[in-house]
PDB file of N, CA and C in Angstrom:
ATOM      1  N   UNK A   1      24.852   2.037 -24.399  1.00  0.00           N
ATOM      2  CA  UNK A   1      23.441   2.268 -24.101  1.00  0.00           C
ATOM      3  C   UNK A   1      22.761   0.983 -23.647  1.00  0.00           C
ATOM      4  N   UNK A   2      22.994  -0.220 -24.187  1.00  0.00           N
ATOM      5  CA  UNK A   2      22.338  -1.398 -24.181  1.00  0.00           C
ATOM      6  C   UNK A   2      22.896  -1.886 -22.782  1.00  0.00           C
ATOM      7  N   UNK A   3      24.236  -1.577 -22.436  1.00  0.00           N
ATOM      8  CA  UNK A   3      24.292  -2.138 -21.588  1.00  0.00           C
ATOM      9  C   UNK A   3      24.113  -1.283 -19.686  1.00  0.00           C
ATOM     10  N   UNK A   4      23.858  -0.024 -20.131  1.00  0.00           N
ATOM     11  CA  UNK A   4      22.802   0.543 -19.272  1.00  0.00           C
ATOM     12  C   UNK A   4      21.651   0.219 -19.064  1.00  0.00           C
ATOM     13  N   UNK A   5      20.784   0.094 -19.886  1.00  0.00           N
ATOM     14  CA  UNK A   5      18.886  -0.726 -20.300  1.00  0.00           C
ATOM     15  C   UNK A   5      19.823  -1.988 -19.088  1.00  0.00           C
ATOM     16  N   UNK A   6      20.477  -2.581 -19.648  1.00  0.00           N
ATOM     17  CA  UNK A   6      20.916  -4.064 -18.664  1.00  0.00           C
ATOM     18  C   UNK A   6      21.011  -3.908 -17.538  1.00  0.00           C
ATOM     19  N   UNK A   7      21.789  -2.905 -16.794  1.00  0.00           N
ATOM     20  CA  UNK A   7      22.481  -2.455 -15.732  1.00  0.00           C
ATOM     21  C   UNK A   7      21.084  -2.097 -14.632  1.00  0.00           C
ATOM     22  N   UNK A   8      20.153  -1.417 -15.221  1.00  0.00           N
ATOM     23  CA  UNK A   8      19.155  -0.584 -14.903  1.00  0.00           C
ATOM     24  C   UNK A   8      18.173  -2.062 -14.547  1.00  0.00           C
ATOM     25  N   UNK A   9      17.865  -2.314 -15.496  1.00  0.00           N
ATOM     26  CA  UNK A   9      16.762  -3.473 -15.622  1.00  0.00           C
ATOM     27  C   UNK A   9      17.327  -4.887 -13.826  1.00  0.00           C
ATOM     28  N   UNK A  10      18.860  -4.874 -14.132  1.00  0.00           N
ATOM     29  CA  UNK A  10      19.135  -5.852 -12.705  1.00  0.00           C
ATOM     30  C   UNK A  10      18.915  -4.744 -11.501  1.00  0.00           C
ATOM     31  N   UNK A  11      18.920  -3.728 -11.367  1.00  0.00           N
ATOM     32  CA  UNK A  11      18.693  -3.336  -9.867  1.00  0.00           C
ATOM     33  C   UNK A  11      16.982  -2.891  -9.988  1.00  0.00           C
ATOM     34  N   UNK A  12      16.330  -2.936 -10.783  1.00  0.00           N
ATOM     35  CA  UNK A  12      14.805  -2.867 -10.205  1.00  0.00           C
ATOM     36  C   UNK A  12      15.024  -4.380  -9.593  1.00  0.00           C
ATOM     37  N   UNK A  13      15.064  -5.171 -10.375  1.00  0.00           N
ATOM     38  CA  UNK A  13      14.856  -6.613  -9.861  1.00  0.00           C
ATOM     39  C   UNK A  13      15.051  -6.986  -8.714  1.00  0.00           C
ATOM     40  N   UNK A  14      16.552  -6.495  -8.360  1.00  0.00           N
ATOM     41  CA  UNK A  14      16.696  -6.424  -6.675  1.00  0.00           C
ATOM     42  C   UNK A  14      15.530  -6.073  -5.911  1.00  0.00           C
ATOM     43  N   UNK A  15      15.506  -4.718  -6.434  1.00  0.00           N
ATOM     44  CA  UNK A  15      14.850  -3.746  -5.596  1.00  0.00           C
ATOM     45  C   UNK A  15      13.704  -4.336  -5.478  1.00  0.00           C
ATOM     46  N   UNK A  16      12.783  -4.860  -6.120  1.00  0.00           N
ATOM     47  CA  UNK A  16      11.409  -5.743  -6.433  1.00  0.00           C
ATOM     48  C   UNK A  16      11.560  -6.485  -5.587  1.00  0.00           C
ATOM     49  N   UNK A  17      12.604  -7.585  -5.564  1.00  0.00           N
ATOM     50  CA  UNK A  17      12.528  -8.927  -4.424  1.00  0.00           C
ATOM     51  C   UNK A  17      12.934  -8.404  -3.576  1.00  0.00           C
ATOM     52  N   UNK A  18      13.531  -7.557  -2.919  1.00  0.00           N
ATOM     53  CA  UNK A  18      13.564  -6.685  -1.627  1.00  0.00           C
ATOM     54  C   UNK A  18      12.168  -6.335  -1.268  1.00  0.00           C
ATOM     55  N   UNK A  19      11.871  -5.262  -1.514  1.00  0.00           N
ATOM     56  CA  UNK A  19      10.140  -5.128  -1.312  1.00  0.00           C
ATOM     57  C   UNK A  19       9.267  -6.258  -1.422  1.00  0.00           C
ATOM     58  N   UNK A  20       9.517  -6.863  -2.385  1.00  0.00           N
ATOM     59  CA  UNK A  20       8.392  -7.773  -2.118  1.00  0.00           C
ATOM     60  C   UNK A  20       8.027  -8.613  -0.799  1.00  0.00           C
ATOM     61  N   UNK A  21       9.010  -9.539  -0.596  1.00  0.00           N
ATOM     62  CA  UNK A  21       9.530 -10.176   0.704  1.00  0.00           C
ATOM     63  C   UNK A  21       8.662  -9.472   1.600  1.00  0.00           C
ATOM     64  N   UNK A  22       8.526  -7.730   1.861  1.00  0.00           N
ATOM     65  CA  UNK A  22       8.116  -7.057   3.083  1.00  0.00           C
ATOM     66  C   UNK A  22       7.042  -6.855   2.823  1.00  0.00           C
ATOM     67  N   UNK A  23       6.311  -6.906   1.649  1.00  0.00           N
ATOM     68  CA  UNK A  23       4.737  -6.530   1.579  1.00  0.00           C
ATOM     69  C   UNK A  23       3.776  -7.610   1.577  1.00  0.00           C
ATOM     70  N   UNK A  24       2.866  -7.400   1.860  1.00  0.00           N
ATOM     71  CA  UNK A  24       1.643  -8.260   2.584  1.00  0.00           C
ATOM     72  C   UNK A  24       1.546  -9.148   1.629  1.00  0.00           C
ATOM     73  N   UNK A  25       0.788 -10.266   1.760  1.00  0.00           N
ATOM     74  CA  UNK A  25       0.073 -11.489   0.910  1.00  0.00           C
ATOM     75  C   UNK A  25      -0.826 -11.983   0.659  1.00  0.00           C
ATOM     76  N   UNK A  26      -1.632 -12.146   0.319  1.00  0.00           N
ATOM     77  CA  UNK A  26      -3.149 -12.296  -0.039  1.00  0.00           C
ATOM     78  C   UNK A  26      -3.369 -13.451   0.813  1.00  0.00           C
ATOM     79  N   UNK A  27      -4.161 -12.905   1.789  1.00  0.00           N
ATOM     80  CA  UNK A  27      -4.511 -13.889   2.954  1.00  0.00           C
ATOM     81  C   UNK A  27      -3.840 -12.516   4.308  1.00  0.00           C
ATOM     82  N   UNK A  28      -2.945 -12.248   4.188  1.00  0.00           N
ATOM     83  CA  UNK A  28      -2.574 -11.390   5.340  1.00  0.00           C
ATOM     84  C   UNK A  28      -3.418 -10.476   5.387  1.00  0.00           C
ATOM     85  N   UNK A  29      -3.145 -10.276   7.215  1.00  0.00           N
ATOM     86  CA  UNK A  29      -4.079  -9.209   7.875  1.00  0.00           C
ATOM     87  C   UNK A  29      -3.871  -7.779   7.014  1.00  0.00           C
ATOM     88  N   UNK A  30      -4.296  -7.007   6.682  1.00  0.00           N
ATOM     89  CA  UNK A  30      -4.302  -5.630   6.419  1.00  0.00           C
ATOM     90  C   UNK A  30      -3.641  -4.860   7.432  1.00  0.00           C
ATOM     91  N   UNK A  31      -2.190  -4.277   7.466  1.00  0.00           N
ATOM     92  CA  UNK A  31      -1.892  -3.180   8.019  1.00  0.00           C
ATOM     93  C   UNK A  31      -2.124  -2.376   8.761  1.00  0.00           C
ATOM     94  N   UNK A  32      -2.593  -1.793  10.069  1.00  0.00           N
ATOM     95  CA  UNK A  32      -3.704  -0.935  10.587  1.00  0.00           C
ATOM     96  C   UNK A  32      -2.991  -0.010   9.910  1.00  0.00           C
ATOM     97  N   UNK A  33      -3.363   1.136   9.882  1.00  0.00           N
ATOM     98  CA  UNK A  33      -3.118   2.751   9.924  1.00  0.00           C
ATOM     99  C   UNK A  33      -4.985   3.778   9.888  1.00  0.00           C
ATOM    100  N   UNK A  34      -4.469   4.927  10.016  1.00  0.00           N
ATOM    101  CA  UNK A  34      -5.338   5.944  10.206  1.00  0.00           C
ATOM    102  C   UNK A  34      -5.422   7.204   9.384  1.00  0.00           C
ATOM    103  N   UNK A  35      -6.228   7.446   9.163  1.00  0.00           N
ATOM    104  CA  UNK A  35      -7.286   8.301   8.361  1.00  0.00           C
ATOM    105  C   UNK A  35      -7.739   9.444   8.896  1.00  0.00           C
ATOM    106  N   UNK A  36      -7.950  10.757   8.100  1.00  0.00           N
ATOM    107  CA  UNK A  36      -9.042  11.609   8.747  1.00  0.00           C
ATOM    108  C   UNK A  36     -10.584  11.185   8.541  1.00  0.00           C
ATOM    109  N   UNK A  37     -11.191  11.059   9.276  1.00  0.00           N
ATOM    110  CA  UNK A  37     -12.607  10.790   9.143  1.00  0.00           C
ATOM    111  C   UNK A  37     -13.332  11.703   7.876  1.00  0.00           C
ATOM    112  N   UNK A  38     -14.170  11.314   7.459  1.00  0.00           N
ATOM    113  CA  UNK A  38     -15.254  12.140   6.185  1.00  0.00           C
ATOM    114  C   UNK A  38     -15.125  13.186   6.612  1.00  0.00           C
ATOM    115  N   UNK A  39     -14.857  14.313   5.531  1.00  0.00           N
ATOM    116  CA  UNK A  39     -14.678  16.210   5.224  1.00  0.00           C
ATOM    117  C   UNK A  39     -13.675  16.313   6.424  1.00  0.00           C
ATOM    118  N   UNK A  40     -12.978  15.536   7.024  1.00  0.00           N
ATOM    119  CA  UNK A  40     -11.739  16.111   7.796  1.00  0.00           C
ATOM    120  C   UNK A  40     -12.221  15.786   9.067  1.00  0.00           C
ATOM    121  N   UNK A  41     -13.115  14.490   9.466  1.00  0.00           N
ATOM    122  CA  UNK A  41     -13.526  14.581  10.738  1.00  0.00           C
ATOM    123  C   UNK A  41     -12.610  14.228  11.834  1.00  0.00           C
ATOM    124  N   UNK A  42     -13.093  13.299  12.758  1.00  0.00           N
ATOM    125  CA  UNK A  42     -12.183  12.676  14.096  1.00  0.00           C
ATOM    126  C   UNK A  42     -11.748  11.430  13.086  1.00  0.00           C
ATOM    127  N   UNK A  43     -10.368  11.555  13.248  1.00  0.00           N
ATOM    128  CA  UNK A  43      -9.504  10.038  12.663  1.00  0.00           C
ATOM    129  C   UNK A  43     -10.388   9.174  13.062  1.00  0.00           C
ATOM    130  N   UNK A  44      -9.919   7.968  12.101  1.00  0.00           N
ATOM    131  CA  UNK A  44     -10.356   6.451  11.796  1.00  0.00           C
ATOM    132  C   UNK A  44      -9.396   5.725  11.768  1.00  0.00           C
ATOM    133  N   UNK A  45      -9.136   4.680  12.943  1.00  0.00           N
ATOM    134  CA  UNK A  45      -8.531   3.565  12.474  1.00  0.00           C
ATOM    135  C   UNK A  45      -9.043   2.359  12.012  1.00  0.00           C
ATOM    136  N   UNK A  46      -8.347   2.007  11.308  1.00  0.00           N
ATOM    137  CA  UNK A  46      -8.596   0.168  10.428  1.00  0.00           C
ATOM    138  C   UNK A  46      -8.924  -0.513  11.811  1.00  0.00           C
ATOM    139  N   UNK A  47      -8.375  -0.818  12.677  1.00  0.00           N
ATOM    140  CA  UNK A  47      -8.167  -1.911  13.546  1.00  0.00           C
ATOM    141  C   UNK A  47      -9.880  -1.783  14.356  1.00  0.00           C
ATOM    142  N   UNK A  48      -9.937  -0.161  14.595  1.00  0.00           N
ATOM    143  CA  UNK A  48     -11.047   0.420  14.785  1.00  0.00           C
ATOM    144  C   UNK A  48     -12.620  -0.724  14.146  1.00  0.00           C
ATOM    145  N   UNK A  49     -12.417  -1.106  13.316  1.00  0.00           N
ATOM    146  CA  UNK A  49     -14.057  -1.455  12.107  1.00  0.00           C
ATOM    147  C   UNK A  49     -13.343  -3.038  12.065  1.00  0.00           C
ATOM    148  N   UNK A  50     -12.506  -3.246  12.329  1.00  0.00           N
ATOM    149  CA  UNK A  50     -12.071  -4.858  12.465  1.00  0.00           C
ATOM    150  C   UNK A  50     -13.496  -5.547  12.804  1.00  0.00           C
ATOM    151  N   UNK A  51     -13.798  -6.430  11.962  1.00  0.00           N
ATOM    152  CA  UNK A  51     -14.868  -7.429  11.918  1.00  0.00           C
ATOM    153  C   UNK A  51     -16.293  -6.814  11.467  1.00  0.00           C
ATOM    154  N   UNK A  52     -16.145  -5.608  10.438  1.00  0.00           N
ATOM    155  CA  UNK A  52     -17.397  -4.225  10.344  1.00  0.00           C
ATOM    156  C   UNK A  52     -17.269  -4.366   9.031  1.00  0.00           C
ATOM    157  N   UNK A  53     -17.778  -4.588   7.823  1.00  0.00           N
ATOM    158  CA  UNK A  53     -17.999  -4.368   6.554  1.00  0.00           C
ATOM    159  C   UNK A  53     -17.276  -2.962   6.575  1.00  0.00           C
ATOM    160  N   UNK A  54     -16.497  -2.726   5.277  1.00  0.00           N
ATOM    161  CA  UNK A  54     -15.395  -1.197   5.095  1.00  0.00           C
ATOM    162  C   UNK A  54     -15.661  -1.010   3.732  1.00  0.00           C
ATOM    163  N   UNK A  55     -15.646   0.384   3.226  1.00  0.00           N
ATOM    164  CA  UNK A  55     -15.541   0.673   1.760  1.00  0.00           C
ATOM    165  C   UNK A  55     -14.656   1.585   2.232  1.00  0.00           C
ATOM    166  N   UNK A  56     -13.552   1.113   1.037  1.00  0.00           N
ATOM    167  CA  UNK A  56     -12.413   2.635   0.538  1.00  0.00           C
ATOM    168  C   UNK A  56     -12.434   2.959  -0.585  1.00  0.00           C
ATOM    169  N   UNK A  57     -12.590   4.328  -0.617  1.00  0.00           N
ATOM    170  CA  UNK A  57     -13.133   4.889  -1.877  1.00  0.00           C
ATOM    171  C   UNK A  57     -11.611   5.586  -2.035  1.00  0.00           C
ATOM    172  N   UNK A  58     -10.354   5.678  -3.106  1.00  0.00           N
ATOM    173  CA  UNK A  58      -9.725   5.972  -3.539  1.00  0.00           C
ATOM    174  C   UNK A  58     -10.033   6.974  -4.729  1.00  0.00           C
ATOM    175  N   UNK A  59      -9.820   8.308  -4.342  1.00  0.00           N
ATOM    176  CA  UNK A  59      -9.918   9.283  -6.146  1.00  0.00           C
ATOM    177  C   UNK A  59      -9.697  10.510  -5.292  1.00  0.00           C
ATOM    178  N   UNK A  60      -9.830  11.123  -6.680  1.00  0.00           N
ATOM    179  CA  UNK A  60      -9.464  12.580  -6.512  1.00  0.00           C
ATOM    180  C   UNK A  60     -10.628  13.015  -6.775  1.00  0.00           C
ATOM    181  N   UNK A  61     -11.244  14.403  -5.747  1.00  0.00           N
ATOM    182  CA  UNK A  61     -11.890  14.742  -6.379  1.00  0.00           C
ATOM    183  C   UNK A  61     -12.010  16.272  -6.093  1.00  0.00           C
ATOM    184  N   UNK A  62     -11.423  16.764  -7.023  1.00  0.00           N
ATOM    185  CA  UNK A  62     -11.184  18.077  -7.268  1.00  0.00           C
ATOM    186  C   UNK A  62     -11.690  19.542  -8.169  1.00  0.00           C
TER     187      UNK A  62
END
């Protein structure tokens, strides 16, 4: 068992410094991608509001 917990625990680690390496850095540009606009409108892109004050509101609301 213990040495499963072990086994398990070295390949997140990989897997972590793999991903990490590819994800952004504090200071890096933000990603573009796109959005449906408010209640499902005409898409929004990021690159779109480049240099525009942005709020992202993240939740559920159901």
């Amino acid at each position: 068992m213990a040495m499963d917990a072990i086994k398990y625990r070295e390949q997140n680690r990989t897997w972590q410094k793999k991903y990490d390496a590819l994800a952004p850095k504090a200071g890096d540009m933000a990603p573009d991608f796109e959005l449906a606009g408010a209640n499902g409108g005409n898409p929004v892109r990021l690159s779109s509001l480049r240099g525009k004050p942005i709020a992202l509101n993240f939740g559920s609301y159901t």
